[in-house]
Protein backbone atom coordinates (compact mmCIF):
# COMPACT_ATOMS: atom_id res chain seq x y z
CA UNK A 1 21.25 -44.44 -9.59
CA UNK A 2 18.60 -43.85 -12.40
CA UNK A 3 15.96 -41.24 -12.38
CA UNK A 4 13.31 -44.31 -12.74
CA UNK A 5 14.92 -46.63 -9.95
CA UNK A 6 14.73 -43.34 -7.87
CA UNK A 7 11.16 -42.64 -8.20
CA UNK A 8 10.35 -46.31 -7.36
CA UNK A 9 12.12 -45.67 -4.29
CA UNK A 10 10.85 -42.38 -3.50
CA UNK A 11 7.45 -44.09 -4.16
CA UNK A 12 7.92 -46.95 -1.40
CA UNK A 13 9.18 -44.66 1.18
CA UNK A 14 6.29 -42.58 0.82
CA UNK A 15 4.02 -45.25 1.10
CA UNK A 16 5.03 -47.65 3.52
CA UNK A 17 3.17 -46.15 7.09
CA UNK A 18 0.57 -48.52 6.71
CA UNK A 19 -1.42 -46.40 9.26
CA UNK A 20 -1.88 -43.77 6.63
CA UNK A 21 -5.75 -43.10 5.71
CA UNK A 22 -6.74 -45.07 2.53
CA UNK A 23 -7.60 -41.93 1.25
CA UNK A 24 -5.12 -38.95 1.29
CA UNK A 25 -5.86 -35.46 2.55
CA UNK A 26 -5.93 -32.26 0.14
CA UNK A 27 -2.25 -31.20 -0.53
CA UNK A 28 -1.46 -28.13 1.24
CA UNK A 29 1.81 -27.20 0.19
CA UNK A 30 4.25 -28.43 -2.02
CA UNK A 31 8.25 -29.57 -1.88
CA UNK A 32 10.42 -29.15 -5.05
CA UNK A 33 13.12 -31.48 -4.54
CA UNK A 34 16.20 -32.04 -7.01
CA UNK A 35 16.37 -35.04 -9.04
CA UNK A 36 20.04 -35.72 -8.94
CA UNK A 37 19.94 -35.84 -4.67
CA UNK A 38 21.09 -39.10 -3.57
CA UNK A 39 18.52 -41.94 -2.55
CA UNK A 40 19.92 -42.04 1.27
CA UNK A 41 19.38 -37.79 1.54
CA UNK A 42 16.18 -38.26 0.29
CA UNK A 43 15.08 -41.25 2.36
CA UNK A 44 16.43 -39.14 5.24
CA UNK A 45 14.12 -36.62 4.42
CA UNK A 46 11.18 -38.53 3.69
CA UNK A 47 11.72 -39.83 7.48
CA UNK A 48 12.23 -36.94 8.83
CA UNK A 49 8.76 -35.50 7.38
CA UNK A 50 7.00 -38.30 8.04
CA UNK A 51 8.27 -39.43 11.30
CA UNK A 52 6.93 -39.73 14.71
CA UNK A 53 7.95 -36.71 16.78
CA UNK A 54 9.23 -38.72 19.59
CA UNK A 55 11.84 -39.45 16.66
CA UNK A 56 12.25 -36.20 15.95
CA UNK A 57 9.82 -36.36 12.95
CA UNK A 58 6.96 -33.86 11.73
CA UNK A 59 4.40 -36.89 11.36
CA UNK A 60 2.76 -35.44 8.28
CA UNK A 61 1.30 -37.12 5.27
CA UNK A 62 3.54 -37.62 2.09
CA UNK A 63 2.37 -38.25 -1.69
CA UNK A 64 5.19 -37.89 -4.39
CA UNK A 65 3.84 -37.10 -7.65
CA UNK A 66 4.88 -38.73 -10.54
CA UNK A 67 7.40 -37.01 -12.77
CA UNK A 68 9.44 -37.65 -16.39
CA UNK A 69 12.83 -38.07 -17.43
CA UNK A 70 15.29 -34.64 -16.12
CA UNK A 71 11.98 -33.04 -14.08
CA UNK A 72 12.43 -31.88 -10.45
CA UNK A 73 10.78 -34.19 -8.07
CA UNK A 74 7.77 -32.74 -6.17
CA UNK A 75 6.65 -34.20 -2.76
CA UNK A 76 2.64 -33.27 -1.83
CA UNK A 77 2.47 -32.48 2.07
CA UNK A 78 -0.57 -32.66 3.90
CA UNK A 79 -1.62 -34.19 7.52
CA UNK A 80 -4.19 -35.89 9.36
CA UNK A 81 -6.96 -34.50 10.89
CA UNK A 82 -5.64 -35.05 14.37
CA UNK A 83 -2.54 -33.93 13.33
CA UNK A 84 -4.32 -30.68 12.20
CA UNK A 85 -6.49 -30.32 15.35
CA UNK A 86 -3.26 -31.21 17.61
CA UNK A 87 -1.29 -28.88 15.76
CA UNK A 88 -4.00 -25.90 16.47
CA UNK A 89 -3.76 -26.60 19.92
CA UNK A 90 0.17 -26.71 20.12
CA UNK A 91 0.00 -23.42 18.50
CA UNK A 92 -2.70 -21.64 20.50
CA UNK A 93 -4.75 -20.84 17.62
CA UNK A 94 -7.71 -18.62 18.63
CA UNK A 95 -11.05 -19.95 17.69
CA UNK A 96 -15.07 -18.74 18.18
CA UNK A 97 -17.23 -21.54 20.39
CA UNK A 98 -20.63 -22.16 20.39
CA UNK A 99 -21.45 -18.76 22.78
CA UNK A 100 -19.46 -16.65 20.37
CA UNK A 101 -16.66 -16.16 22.58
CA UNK A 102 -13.02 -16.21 20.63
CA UNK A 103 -10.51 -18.73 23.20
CA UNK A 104 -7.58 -21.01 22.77
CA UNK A 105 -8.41 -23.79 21.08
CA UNK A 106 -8.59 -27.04 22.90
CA UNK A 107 -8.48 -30.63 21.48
CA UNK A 108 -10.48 -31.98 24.83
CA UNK A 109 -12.69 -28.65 24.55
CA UNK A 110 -13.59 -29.90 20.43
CA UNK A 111 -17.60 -30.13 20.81
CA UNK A 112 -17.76 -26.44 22.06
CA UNK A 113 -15.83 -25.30 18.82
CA UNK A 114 -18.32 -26.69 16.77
CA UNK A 115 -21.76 -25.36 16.14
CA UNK A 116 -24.39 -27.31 14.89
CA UNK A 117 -24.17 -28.27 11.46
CA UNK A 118 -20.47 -27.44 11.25
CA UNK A 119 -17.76 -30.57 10.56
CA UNK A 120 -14.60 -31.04 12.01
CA UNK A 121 -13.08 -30.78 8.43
CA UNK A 122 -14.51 -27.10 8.43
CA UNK A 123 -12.67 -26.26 11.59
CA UNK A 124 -9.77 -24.71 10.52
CA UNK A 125 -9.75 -22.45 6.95
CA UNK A 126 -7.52 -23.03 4.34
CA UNK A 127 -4.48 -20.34 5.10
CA UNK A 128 -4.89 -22.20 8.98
CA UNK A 129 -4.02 -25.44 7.55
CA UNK A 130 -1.50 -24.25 5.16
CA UNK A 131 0.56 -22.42 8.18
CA UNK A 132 0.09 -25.81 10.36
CA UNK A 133 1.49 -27.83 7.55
CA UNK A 134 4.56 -24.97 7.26
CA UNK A 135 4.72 -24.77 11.05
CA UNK A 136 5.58 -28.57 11.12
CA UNK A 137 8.48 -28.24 8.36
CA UNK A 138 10.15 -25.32 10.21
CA UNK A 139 10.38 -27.12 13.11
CA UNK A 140 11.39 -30.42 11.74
CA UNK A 141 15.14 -30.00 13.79
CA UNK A 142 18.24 -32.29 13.81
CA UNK A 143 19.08 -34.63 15.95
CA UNK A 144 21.78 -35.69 18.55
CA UNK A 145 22.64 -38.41 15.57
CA UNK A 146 22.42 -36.73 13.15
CA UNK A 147 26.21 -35.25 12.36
CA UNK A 148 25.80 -34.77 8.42
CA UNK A 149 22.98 -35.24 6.15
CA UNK A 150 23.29 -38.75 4.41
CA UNK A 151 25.11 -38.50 0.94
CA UNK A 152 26.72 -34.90 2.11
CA UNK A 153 29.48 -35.36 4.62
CA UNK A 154 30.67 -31.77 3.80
CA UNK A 155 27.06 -30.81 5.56
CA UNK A 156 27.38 -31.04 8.94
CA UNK A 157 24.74 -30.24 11.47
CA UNK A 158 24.49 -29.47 14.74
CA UNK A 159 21.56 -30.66 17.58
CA UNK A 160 18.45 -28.22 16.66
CA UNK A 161 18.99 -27.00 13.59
CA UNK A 162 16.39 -26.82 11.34
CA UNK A 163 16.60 -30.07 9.09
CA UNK A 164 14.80 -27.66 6.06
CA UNK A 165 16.98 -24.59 6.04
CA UNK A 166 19.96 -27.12 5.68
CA UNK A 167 18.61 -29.27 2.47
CA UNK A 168 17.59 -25.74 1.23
CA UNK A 169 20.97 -24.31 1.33
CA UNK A 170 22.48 -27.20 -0.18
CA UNK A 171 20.08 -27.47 -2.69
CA UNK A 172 18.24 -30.64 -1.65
CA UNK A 173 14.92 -29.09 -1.83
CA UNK A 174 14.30 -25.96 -4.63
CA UNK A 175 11.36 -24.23 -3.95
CA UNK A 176 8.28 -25.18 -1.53
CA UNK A 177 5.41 -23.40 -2.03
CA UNK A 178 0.93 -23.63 -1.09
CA UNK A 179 -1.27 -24.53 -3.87
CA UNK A 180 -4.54 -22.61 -4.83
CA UNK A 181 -7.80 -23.75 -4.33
CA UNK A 182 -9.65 -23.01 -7.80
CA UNK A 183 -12.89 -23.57 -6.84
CA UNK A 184 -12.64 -21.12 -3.81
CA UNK A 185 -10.34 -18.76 -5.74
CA UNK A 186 -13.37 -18.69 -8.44
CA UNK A 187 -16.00 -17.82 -6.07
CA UNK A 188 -13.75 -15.12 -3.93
CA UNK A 189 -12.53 -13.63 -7.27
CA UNK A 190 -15.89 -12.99 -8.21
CA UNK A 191 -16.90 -11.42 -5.21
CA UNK A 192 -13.45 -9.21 -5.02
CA UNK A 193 -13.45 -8.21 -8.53
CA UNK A 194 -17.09 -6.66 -8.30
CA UNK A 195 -16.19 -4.83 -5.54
CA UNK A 196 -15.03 -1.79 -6.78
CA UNK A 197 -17.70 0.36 -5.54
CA UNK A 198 -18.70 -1.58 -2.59
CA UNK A 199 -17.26 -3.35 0.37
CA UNK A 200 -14.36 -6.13 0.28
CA UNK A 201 -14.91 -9.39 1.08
CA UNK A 202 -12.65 -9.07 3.88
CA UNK A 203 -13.54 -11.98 5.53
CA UNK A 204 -13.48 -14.48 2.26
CA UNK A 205 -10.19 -13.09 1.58
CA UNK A 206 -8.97 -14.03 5.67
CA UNK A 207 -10.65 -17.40 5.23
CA UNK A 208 -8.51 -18.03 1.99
CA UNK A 209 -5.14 -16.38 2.73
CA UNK A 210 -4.90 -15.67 5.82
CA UNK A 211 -4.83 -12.31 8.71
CA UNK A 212 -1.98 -10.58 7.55
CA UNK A 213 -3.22 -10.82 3.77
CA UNK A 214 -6.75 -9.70 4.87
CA UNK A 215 -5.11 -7.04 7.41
CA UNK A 216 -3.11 -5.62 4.29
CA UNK A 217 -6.40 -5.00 1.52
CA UNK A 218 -8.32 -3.56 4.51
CA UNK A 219 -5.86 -1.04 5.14
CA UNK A 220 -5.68 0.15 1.96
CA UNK A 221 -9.43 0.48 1.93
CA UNK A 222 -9.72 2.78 4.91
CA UNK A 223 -6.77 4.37 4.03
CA UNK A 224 -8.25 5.41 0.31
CA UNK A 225 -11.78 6.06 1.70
CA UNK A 226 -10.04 8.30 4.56
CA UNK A 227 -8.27 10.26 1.26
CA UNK A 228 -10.95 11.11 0.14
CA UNK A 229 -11.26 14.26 2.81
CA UNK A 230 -8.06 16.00 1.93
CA UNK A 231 -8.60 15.06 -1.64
CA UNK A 232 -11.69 16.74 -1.57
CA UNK A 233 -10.08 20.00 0.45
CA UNK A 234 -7.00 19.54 -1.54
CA UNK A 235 -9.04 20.80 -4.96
CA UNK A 236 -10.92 23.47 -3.26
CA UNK A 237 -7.55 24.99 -1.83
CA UNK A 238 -6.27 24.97 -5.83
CA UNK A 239 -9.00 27.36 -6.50
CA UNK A 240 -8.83 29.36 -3.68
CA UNK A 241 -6.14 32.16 -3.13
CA UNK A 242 -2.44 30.76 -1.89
CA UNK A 243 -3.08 32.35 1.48
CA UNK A 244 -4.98 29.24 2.52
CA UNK A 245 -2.15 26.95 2.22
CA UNK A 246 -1.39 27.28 5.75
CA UNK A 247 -5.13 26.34 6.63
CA UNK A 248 -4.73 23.19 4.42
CA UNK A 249 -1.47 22.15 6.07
CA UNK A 250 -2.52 22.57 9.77
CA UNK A 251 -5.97 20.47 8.36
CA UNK A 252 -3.23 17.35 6.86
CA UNK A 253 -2.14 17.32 10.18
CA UNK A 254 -4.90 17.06 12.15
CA UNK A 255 -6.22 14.49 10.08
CA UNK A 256 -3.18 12.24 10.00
CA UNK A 257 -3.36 11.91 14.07
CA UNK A 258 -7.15 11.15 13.73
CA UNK A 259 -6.64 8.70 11.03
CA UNK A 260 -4.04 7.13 12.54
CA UNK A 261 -5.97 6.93 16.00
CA UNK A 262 -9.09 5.37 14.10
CA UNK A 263 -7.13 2.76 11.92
CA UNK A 264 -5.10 1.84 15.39
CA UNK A 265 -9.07 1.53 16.96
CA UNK A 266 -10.02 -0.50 14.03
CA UNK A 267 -7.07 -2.95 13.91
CA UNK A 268 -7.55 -3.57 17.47
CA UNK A 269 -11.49 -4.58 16.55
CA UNK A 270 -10.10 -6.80 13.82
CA UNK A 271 -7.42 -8.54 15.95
CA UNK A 272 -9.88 -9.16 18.49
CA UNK A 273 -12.18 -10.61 16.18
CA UNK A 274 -10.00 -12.88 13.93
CA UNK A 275 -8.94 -13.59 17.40
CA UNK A 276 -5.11 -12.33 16.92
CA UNK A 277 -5.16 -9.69 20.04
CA UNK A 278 -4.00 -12.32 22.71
CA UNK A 279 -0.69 -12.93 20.21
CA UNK A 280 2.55 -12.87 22.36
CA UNK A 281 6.28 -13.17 21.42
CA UNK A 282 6.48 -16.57 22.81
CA UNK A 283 6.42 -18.55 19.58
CA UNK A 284 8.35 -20.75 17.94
CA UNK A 285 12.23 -20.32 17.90
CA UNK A 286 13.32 -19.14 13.87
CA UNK A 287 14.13 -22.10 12.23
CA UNK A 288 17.81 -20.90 11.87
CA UNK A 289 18.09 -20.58 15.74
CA UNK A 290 21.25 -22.82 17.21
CA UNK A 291 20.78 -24.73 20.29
CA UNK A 292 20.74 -27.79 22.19
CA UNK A 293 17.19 -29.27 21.86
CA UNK A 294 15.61 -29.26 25.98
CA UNK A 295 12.43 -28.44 27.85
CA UNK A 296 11.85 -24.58 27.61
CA UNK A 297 11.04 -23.51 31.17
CA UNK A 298 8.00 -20.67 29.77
CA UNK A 299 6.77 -22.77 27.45
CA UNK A 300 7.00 -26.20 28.30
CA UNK A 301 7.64 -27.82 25.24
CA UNK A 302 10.84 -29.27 23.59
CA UNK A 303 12.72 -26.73 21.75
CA UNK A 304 16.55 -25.45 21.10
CA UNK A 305 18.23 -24.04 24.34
CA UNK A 306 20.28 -21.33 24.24
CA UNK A 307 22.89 -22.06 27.32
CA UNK A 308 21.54 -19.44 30.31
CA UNK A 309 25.08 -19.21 31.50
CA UNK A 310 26.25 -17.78 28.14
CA UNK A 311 23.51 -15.30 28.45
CA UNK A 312 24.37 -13.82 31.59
CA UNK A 313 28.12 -13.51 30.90
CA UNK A 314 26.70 -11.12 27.63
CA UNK A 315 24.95 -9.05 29.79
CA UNK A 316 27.61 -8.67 32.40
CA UNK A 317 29.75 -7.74 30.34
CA UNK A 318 27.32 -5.39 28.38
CA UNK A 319 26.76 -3.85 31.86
CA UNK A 320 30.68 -3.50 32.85
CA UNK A 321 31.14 -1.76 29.39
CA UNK A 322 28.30 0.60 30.23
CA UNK A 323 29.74 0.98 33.72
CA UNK A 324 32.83 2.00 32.98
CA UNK A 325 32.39 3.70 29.51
């Protein structure tokens, strides 16, 4: 098949939902797909993405941008705005309400997330939106059908397995990556650049990439401002006589177990305002985890099974080798 009958392919499968908007959402992130994949892979895919979940689809939006002779071929992924708001619920995605109180947020519950003034498009930043979107791939998983992707019999797959680790390994899809904002990356680097003297814009740079991003530069900037005390002591114990080098060491250790004690105090602030303290383990399975796809019976929801009955002959026989070693 040629590279121009394939993007005229590519083209119609990505825009034949006819309940699509008429106007597509911003692109959040970005699949790098390889030119010479065959037609029936790739329609596979595009299915798969933009499928309903009952049919074990992601139900996101598609938009394949147009590409030359021997370029990869790049697929723009975005959603709805149900699918966003949906997806923050499925996820348990802290937000603040209207009385400033930081809760699960609720799709039924959406007039008490938004104060007055404030649209539903400005809900959910852009790092919130980007995760959603990567959520969504992660967990697009294979089906009882689906014994080998279409064009690779050699690729077998299994019930659960996650349909995007599989065409990366075999070299379906080449990179996938978010794409900047350069408007808001403008206006944030202004702010961040400046700040060399003053304050971070900590809470620009959460908006725009994210917690653990934001987490990150405000470490470093309480852990240099907190240097600045042994620095300081540091230069005065240079000029001093050698005997107070014991002084200086007992002082480094004091102030490492109140340093650490303030930055665990102000982490704890942080999580509870970017409303990340009420985070448990019980997320989503990694998207290389094997299993049967069932109801999970703490969560709820439809994810790979691991069989129970395999899991308590491990730990038997863990405990009979403890036993008896």
């Amino acid at each position: 098949m040629s590279k121009q009958s394939l993007n005229i392919e590519l083209s119609e499968m990505t825009e034949e939902n006819g309940e699509e908007p008429t106007v597509l959402p911003p692109t959040y992130l970005v699949l790098q797909l390889n030119p010479d994949t065959p037609s029936s892979a790739l329609k596979w895919l595009v299915d798969k993405i933009k499928g309903q979940r009952r049919d074990g689809g992601a139900e996101l939006v598609l938009l394949k941008q147009p590409t030359r002779d021997n370029e990869p071929l790049y697929l723009h992924v975005s959603a709805s705005r149900i699918k966003f708001l949906e997806a923050a619920e499925e996820m348990e995605m802290v937000k603040m309400d209207k009385n400033g109180k930081m809760r699960e947020f609720s799709v039924a519950q959406l007039e008490e997330f938004l104060p007055d003034g404030m649209m539903v498009e400005d809900l959910l930043t852009l790092s919130e939106r980007q995760m959603i979107v990567m959520h969504e791939l992660d967990n697009i998983r294979a089906l009882a059908e689906d014994d080998h992707i279409p064009g690779y019999p050699s690729y077998t797959l299994y019930e659960g397995q996650s349909v995007m680790n599989v065409c990366q390994d075999c070299n379906i899809i080449y990179k996938v990556y978010s794409l900047h904002d350069r408007d808001e990356l403008k206006k944030l680097g202004r702010k961040w650049y400046l700040s060399v003297f003053r304050k971070q814009p900590f809470e620009e740079i959460r908006m725009y990439f994210g917690e653990a991003i934001a987490l990150y530069f405000t470490f470093l900037g309480f852990y240099t401002t907190a240097l600045i005390i042994p620095m300081t002591l540091g230069f005065l114990q240079l000029l001093l006589s050698t005997e107070t080098v014991a002084f200086f060491c007992i002082f480094n250790v004091v102030w490492m177990t109140v340093f650490l004690e303030l930055w665990r105090r102000k982490s704890n602030e942080l999580a509870f305002k970017w409303g990340t303290i009420g985070m448990t383990s019980l997320d989503e399975p990694r998207s290389n985890y094997r299993g049967e796809m069932g109801i999970d019976p703490v969560t709820g929801r439809i994810q790979p099974q691991y069989p129970r009955w395999k899991t308590n002959v491990k730990v038997n026989h863990t405990l009979s080798v403890n036993v008896f070693s």
